[in-house]
Protein backbone atom coordinates (compact mmCIF):
# COMPACT_ATOMS: atom_id res chain seq x y z
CA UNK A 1 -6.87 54.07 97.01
CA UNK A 2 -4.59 51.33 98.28
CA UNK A 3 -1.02 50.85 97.36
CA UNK A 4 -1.58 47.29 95.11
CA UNK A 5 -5.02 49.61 93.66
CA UNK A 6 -2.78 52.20 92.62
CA UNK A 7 -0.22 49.98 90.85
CA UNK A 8 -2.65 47.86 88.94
CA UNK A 9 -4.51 50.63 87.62
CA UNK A 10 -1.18 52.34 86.11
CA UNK A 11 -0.04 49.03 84.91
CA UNK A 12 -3.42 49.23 82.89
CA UNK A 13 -2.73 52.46 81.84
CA UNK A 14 0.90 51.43 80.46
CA UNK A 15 -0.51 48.25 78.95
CA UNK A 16 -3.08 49.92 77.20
CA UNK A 17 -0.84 52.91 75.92
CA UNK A 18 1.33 50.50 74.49
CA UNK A 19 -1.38 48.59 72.72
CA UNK A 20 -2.15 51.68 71.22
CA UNK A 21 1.50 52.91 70.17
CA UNK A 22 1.37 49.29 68.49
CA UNK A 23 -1.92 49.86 66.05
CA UNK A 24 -0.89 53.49 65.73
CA UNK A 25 2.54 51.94 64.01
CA UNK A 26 0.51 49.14 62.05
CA UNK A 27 -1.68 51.64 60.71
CA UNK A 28 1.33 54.10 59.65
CA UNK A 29 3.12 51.10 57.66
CA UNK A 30 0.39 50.26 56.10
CA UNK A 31 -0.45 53.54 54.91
CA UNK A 32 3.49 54.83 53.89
CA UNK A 33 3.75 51.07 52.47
CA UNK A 34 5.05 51.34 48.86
CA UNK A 35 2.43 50.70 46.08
CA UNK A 36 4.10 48.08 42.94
CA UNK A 37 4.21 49.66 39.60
CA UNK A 38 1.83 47.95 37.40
CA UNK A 39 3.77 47.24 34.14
CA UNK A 40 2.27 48.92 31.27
CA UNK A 41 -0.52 46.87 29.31
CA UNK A 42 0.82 45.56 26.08
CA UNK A 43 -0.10 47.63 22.96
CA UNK A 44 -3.32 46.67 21.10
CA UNK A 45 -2.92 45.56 17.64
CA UNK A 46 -5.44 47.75 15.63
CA UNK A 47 -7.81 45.59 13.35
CA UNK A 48 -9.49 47.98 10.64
CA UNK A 49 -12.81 46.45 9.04
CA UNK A 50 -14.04 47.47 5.51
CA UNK A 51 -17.97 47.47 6.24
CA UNK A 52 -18.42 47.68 2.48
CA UNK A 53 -16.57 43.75 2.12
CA UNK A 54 -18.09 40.84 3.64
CA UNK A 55 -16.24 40.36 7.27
CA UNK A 56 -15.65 36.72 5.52
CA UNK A 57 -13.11 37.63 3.85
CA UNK A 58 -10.89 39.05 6.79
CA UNK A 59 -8.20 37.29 8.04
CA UNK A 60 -9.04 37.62 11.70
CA UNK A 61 -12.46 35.89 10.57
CA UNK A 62 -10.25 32.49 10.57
CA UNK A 63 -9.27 32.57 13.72
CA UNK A 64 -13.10 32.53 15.26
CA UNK A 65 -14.79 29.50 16.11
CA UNK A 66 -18.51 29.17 15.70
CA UNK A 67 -20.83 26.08 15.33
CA UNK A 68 -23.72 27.36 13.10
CA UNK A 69 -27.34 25.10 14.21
CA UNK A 70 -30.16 26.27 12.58
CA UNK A 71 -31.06 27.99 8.96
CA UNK A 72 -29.13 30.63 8.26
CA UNK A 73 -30.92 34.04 8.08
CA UNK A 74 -29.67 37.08 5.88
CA UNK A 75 -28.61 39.89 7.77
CA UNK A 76 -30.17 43.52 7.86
CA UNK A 77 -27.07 44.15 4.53
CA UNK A 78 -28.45 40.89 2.67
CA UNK A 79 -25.48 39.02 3.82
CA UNK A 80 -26.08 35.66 5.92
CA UNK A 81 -24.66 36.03 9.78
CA UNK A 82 -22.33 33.28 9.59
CA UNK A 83 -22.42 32.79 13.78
CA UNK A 84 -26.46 32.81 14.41
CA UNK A 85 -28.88 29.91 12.96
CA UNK A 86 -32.77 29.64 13.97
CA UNK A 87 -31.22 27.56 16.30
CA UNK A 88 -29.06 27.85 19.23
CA UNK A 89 -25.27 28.02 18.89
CA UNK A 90 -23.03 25.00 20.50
CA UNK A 91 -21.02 26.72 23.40
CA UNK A 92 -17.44 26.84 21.05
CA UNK A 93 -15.76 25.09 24.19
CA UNK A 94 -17.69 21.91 23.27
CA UNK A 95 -15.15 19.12 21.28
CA UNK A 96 -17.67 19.40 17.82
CA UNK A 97 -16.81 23.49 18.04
CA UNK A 98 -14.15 23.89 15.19
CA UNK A 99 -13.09 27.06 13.07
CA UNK A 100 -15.07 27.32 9.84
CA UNK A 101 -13.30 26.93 6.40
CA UNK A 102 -13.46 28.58 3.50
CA UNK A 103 -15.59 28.87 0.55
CA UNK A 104 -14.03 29.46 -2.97
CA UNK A 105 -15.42 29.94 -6.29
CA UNK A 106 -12.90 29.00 -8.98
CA UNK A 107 -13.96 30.20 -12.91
CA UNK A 108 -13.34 27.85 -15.65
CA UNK A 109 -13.08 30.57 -18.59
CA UNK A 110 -15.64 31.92 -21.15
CA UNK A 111 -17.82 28.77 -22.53
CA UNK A 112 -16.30 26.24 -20.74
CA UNK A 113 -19.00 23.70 -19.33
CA UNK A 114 -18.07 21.30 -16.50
CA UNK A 115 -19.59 17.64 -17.15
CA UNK A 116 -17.64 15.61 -14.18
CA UNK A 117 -15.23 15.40 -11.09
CA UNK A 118 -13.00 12.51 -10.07
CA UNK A 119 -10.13 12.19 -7.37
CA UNK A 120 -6.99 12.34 -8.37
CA UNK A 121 -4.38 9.39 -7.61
CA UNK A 122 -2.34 12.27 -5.87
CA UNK A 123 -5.38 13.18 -3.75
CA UNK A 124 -5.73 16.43 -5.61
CA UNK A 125 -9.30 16.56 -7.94
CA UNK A 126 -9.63 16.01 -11.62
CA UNK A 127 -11.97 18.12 -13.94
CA UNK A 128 -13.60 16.99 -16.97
CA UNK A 129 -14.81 19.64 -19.03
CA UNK A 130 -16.58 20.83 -22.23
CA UNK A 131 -14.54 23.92 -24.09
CA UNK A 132 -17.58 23.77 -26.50
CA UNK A 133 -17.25 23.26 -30.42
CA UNK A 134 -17.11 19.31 -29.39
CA UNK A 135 -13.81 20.17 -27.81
CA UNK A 136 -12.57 18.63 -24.29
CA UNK A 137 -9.86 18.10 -21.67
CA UNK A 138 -9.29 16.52 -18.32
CA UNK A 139 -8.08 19.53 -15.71
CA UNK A 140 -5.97 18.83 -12.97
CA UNK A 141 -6.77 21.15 -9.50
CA UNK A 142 -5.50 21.16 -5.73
CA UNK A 143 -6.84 23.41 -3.13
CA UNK A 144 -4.27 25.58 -1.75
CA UNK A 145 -2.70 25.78 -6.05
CA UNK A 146 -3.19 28.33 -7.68
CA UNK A 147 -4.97 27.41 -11.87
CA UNK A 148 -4.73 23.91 -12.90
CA UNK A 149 -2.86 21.76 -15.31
CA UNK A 150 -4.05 19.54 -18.03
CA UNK A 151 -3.63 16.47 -18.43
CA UNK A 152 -5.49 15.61 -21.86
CA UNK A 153 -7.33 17.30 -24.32
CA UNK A 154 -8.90 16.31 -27.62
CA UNK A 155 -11.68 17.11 -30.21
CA UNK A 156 -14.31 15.47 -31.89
CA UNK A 157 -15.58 16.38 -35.53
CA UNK A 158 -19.65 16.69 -36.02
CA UNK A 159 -21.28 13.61 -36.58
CA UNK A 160 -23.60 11.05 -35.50
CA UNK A 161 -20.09 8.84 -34.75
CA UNK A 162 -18.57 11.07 -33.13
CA UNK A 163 -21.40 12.05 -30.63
CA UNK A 164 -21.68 8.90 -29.03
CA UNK A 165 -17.69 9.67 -28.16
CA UNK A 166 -18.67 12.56 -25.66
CA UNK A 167 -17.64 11.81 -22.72
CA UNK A 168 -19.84 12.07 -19.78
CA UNK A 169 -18.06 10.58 -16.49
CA UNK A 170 -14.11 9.53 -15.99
CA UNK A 171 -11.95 8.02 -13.07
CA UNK A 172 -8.25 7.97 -12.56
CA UNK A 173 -7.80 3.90 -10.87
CA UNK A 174 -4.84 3.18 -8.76
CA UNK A 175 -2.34 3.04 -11.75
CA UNK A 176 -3.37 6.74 -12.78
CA UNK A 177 -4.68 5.48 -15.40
CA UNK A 178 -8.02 7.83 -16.65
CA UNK A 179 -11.14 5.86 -17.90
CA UNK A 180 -14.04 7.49 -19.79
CA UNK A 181 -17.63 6.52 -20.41
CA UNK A 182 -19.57 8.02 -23.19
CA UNK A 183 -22.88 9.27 -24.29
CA UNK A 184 -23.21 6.39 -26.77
CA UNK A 185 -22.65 3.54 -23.80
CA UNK A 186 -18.46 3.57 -24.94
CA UNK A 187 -15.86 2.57 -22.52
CA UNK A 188 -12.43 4.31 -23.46
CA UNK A 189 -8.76 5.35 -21.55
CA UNK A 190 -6.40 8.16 -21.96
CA UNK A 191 -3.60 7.07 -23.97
CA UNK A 192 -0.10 8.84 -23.16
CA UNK A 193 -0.94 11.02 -25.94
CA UNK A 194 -3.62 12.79 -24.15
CA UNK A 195 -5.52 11.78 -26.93
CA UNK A 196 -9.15 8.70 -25.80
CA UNK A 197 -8.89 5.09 -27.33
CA UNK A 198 -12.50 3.89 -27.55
CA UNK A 199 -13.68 0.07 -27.54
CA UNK A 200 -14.73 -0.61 -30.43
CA UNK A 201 -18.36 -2.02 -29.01
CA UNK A 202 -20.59 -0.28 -26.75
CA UNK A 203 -20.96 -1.68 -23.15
CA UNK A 204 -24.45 -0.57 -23.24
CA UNK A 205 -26.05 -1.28 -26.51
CA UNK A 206 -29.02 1.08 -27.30
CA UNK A 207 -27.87 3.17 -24.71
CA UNK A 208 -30.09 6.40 -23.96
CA UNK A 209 -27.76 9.16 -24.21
CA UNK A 210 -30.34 11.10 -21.69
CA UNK A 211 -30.16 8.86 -19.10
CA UNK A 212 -26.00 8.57 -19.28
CA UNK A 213 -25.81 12.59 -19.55
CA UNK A 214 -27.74 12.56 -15.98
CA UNK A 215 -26.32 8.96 -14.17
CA UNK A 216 -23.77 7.62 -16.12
CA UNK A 217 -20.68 6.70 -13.80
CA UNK A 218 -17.56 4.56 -13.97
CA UNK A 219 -16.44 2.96 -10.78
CA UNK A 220 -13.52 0.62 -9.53
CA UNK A 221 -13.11 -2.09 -7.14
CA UNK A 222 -11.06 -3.86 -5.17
CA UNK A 223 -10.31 -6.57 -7.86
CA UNK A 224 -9.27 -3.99 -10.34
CA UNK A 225 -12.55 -4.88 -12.03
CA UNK A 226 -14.10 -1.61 -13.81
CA UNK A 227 -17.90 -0.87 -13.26
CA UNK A 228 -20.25 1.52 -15.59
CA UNK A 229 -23.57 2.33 -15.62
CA UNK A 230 -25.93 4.19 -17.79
CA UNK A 231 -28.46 4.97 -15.00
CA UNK A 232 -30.93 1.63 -16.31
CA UNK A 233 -28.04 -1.10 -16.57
CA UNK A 234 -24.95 -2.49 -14.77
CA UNK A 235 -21.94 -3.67 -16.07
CA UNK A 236 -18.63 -4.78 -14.77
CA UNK A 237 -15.33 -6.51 -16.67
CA UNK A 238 -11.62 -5.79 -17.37
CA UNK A 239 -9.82 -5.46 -20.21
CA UNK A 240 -12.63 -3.88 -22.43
CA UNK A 241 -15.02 -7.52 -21.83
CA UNK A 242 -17.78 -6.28 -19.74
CA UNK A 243 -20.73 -8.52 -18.34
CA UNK A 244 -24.07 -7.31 -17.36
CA UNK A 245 -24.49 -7.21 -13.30
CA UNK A 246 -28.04 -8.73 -12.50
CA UNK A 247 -28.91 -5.95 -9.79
CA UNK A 248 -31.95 -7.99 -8.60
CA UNK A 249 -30.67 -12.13 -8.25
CA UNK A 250 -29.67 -11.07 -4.90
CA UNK A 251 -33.17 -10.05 -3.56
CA UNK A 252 -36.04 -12.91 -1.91
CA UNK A 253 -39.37 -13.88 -3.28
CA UNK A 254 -40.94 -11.00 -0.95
CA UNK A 255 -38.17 -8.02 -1.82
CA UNK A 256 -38.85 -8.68 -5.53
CA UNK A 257 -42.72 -8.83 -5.26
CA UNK A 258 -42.76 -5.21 -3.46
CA UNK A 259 -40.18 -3.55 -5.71
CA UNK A 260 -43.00 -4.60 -8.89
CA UNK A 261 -45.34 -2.88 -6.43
CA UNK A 262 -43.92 -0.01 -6.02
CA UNK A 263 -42.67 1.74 -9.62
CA UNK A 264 -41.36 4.47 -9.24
CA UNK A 265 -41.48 4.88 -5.38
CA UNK A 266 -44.88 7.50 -5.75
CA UNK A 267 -44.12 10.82 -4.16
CA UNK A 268 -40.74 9.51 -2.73
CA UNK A 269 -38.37 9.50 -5.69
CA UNK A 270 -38.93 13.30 -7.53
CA UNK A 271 -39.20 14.61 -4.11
CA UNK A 272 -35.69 12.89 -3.25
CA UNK A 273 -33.96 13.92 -6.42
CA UNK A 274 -34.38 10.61 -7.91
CA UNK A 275 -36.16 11.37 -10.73
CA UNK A 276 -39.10 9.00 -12.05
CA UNK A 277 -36.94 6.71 -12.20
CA UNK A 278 -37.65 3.12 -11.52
CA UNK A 279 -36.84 1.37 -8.17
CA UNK A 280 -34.24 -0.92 -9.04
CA UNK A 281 -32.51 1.90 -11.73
CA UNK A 282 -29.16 2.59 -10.72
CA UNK A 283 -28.09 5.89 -9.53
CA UNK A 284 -24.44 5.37 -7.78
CA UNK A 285 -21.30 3.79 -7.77
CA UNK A 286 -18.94 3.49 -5.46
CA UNK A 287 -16.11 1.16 -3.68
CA UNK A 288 -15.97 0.76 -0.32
CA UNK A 289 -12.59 0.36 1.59
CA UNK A 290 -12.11 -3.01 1.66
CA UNK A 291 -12.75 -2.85 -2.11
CA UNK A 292 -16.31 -4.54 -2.53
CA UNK A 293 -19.01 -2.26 -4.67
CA UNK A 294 -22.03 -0.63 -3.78
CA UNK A 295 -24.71 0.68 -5.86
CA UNK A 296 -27.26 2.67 -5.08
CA UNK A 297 -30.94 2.58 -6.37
CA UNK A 298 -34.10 4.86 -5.44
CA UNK A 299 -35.11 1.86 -3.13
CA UNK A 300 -32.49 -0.29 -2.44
CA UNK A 301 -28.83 -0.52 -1.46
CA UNK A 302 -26.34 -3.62 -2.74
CA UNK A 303 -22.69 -4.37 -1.60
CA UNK A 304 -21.72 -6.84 -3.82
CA UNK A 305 -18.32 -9.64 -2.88
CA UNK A 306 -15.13 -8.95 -4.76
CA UNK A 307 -15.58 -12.23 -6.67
CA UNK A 308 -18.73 -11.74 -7.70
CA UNK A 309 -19.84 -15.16 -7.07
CA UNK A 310 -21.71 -15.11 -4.08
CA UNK A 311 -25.59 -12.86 -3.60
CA UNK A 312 -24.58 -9.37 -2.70
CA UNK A 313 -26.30 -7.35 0.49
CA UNK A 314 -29.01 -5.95 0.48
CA UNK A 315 -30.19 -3.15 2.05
CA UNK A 316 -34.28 -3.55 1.58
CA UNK A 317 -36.26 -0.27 1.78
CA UNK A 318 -38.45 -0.66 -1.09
CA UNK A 319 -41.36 1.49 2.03
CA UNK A 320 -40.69 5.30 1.11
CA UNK A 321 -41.31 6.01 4.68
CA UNK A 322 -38.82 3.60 5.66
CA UNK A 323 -35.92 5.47 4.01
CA UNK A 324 -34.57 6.98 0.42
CA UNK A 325 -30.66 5.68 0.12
CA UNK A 326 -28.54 8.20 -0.97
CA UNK A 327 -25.10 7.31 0.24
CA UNK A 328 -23.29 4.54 0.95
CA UNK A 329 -20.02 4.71 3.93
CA UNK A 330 -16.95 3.84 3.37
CA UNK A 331 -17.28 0.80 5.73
CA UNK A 332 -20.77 -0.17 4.40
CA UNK A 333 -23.38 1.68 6.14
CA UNK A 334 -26.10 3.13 4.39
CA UNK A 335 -27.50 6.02 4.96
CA UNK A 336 -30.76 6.56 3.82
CA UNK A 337 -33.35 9.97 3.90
CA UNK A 338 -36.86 9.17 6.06
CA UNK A 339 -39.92 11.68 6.16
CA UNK A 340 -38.44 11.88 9.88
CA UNK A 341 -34.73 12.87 9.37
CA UNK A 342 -32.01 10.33 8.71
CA UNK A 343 -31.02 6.81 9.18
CA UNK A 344 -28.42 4.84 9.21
CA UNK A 345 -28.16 1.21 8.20
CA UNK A 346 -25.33 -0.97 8.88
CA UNK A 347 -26.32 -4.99 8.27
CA UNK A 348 -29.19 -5.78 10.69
CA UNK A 349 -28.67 -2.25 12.71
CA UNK A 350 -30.79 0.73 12.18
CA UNK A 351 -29.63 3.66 14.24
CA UNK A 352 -32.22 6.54 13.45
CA UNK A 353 -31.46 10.48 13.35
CA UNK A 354 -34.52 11.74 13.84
CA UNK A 355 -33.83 14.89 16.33
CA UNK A 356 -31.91 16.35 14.38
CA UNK A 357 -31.86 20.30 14.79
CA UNK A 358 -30.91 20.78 11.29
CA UNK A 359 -31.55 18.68 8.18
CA UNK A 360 -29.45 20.39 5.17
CA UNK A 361 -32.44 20.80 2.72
CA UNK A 362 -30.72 20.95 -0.88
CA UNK A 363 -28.46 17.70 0.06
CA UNK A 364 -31.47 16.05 0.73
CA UNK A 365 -33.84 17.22 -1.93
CA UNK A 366 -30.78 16.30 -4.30
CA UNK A 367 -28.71 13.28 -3.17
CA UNK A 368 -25.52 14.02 -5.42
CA UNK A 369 -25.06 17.12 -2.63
CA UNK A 370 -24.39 14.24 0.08
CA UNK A 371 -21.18 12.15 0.07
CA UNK A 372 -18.97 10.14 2.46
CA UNK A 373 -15.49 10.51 2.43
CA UNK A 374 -12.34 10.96 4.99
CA UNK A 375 -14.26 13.01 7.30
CA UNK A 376 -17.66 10.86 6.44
CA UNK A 377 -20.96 12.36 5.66
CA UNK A 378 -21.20 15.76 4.40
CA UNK A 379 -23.76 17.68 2.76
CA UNK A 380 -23.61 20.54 0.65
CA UNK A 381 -26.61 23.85 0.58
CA UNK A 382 -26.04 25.86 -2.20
CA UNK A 383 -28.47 28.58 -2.63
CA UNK A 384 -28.47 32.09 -3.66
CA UNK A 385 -27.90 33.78 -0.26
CA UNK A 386 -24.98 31.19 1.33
CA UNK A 387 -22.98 28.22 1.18
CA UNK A 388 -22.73 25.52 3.92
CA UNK A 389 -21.03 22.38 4.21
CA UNK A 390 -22.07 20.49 6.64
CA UNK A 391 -20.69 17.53 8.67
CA UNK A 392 -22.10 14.69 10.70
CA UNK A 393 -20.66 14.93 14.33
CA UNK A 394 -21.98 12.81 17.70
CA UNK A 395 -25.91 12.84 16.24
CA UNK A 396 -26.10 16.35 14.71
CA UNK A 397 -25.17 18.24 11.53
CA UNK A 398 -22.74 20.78 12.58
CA UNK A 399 -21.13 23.31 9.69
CA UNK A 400 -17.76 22.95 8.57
CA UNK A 401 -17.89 25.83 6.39
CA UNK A 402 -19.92 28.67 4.86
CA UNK A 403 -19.80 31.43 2.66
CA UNK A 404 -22.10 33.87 0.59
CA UNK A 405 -22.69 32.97 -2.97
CA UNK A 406 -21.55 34.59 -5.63
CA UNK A 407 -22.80 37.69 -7.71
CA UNK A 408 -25.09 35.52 -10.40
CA UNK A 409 -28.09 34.71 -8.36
CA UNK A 410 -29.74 31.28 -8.53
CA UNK A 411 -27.44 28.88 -9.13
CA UNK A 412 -26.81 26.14 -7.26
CA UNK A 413 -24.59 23.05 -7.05
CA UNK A 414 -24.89 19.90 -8.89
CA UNK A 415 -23.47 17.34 -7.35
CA UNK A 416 -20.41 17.18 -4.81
CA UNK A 417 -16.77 14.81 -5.09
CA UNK A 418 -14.62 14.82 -1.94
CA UNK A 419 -11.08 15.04 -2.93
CA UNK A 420 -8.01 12.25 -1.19
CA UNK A 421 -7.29 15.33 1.19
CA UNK A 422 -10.59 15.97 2.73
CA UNK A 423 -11.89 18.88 0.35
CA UNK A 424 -15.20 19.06 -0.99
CA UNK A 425 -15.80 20.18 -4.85
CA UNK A 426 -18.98 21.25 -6.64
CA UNK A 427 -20.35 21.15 -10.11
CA UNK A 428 -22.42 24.43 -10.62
CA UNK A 429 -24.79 24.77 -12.43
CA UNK A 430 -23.68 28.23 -14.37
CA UNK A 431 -20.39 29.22 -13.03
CA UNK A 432 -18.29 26.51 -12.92
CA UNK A 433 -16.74 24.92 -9.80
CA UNK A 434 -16.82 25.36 -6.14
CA UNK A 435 -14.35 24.45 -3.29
CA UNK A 436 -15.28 23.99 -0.14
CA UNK A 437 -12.06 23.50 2.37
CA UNK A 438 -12.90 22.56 5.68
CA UNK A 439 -11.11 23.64 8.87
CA UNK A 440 -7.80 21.69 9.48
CA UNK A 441 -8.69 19.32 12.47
C-alpha cells in the first residue's frame, strides 16, 4: 500500500472511531438523564350517592348541564332519566345548553284550596286561597323564602249574599293595590284592613258563577284602566264605572260572517282546552308592555289602543287548522297551536314552528300551562311520572327544568303565572302549588 493509501485509510479509521465515541456519549446522557418528579395528583373529593333518593335531589346534580329533546321515559326504578328524551340530546357545548332548575312542591296546609295566582308588585307571587268554611286570604310567596306572609284575610257568613262575594281571581296594579272579582260578577279592593270593599253593583249582571269559577280574570293596562271578564263578557272602567268592551266592532264583514259559521270551533276548542265555548268567548287577559290589552278568544286574538277609541287588532284565525291562540307576547305576537306544531303571529307575519322535535303535550291540550313572560314562552307538563318546564329557544322547545312528581299520583297542574323574577308557579289540582325555578342565565 502506498504512503498517501496508508494515511487516508487511518484517518478513516480515527474519523470513524470518533463518530462513534460521540453516539456512544449521546446515548449514555440520554439514558443517566434525570427523570422530573411528577407532582402528586390532587386528592379526589369523594361524592357518596343514596340509590334509594332520587339523584335529583343531590347537590352535584346542579352543577350538570343537559338539554332534554324528546318525551321523557321512566327509568328501569320508575323514575324519569332526566338527561335522555326519545330524542337526541343537544351537545351541552351548544349556547341553548343550560343547567336545569329545580322543581318544588310547596303544601298549603290541611283543607286549604288554591283558587288564583297574581304577581306581586315586588316581583315575588301572590296566592289567593280558600281555608274552607267560606274563609279566605291573599298569601304572599318568593322562591328562595322560606313560608309566606299574609297580606289579607276575611270571612264570609252563609248566604245567597254572601256567595256572590267569593272571590275567584285578584291582581296587585302598580300602586300595590289588590283587586278582586267575584263569583256573583262583583268588582272589590283590599282595604288597609285586610278586610274586601265590594261595589255595590255587579259589573256583570246575571253573571254565571260557572263560567267566572273557570275564566273569570281581572287585568290592567297601561291607562290604569281595570279590565274583568266573566269568560262570556268584557268590561273595562276605573273607579268602580265599568263599560262593556264590544269584542267584535273591530272585525270586517267577512271575519264576522265566519265566526257565526263556526260555533264552537268543532273538534278544535275541547281538544285545545277551550271548552265548548263559543268563538268570540273570552278566555284571557293580559297587558302587553307598552300597556295596550289583549284578549284572547278560542278563535281570535285582539290588542286593543290605550284610548280605546280607535278598532283594536285583530288576529283572524276563526280556520281551526289555521291556529288555536293561546298566548299572547309581551310585544304583541300571538302565538297560536296548529294541527302541525306552533305559530307565531306578529301583524301581517306568520313565522311557523312546525319541526319541532318536541311539542309539550299538557301545555297544549290545556292553554293556561303556556305563558309568556321575562324569559318568553314557556310551557308547563305536569303528569304523574315528571315535571318539565319548557322554554322556547332558536326554533325548538328546550327544558329549563324537571323533576318527578310527587307521591299522590294523578294530579296535574292547572294553570301556570310567571312571577316579576322569572319563576314559574302552578295551581294543582290536589296538592296545592308548584314552583318551578329555572336555571340562573
Amino acid at each position: 500500500m502506498s504512503l498517501p493509501s496508508a494515511l487516508i485509510h487511518r484517518l478513516a479509521l480515527v474519523f470513524s472511531a470518533l463518530v462513534a465515541l460521540g453516539v456512544m456519549a449521546w446515548i449514555a446522557l440520554r439514558v443517566v438523564a434525570p427523570v422530573a418528579v411528577l407532582p402528586p395528583p390532587p386528592a379526589k373529593t369523594q361524592v357518596r350517592f343514596d340509590p334509594k333518593t332520587d339523584v335529583r335531589t343531590h347537590p352535584l346534580f346542579s352543577t350538570l348541564s343537559a338539554v332534554i329533546r324528546g318525551d321523557l321515559q321512566p327509568g328501569p326504578m320508575g323514575r324519569t332519566n332526566p338527561f335522555v328524551g326519545s330524542g337526541q340530546a343537544l351537545p351541552a357545548a351548544q349556547p341553548v345548553a343550560s343547567r336545569l332548575g329545580t322543581v318544588q312542591e310547596i303544601p298549603l296546609g290541611e283543607g286549604v284550596r288554591m283558587r288564583a295566582l297574581a304577581p306581586a308588585k315586588d316581583g315575588a307571587i301572590l296566592a289567593l286561597v280558600d281555608r274552607g268554611s267560606l274563609s279566605f286570604e291573599i298569601r304572599r310567596y318568593r322562591a328562595g323564602e322560606e313560608g309566606f306572609s299574609v297580606a289579607a284575610t276575611w270571612q264570609l257568613t252563609a248566604g245567597s249574599v254572601q256567595d256572590a262575594w267569593i272571590p275567584v281571581a285578584f291582581l296587585q296594579d302598580g300602586f300595590g293595590k289588590v283587586w278582586l272579582l267575584s263569583r256573583g260578577g262583583y268588582v272589590g279592593s283590599i282595604q288597609t284592613d285586610g278586610k274586601p270593599s265590594w261595589d255595590a253593583t255587579p259589573v256583570f249582571m246575571g253573571a254565571d258563577g260557572g263560567s267566572l269559577e273557570a275564566w273569570g280574570a281581572l287585568a290592567v293596562d297601561g291607562a290604569g284602566r281595570l279590565w274583568a271578564t266573566d269568560g262570556q263578557r268584557v268590561a273595562a272602567g276605573t273607579d268602580g264605572r265599568f263599560s262593556p268592551v264590544d269584542l267584535l266592532v273591530s272585525l270586517s264583514d267577512a271575519q264576522r260572517a265566519a265566526l257565526a259559521a263556526a260555533p264552537g270551533i268543532p273538534g278544535a276548542a275541547p281538544r285545545l282546552g277551550w271548552g265548548d265555548a263559543a268563538p268570540e268567548a273570552p278566555r284571557r287577559l293580559a297587558a302587553l308592555a307598552d300597556g295596550r290589552m289583549s284578549v284572547i278568544t278560542p278563535a281570535l286574538g285582539l290588542v286593543f289602543p290605550l284610548s280605546l277609541q280607535g278598532r283594536a287588532e285583530v288576529f283572524d284565525l276563526i280556520d281551526a287548522r289555521a291556529g288555536v291562540p293561546f298566548a299572547f307576547g309581551t310585544t304583541g305576537e300571538l302565538w297560536a297551536r296548529t294541527g302541525e306544531g306552533l305559530v307565531r303571529l306578529r301583524g301581517a307575519e306568520r313565522q311557523a314552528y312546525n319541526d319541532m322535535i318536541v311539542l309539550p303535550k299538557q301545555a297544549l291540550l290545556q292553554p293556561r300551562l303556556a305563558e309568556t313572560g321575562r324569559a318568553g314562552l314557556v310551557a308547563l307538563d305536569y303528569v304523574p311520572d315528571a315535571t318539565v318546564l319548557w322554554e322556547v329557544v332558536d326554533g325548538e322547545w328546550v327544558a329549563r327544568a324537571t323533576g318527578s312528581a310527587g307521591a299522590q299520583p294523578q294530579d296535574s297542574a292547572e294553570r301556570i303565572v310567571a312571577d316579576g323574577e322569572g319563576n314559574v308557579w302552578a295551581i294543582l289540582r290536589q296538592r296545592g302549588l308548584l314552583l318551578v325555578r329555572p336555571p340562573q342565565r
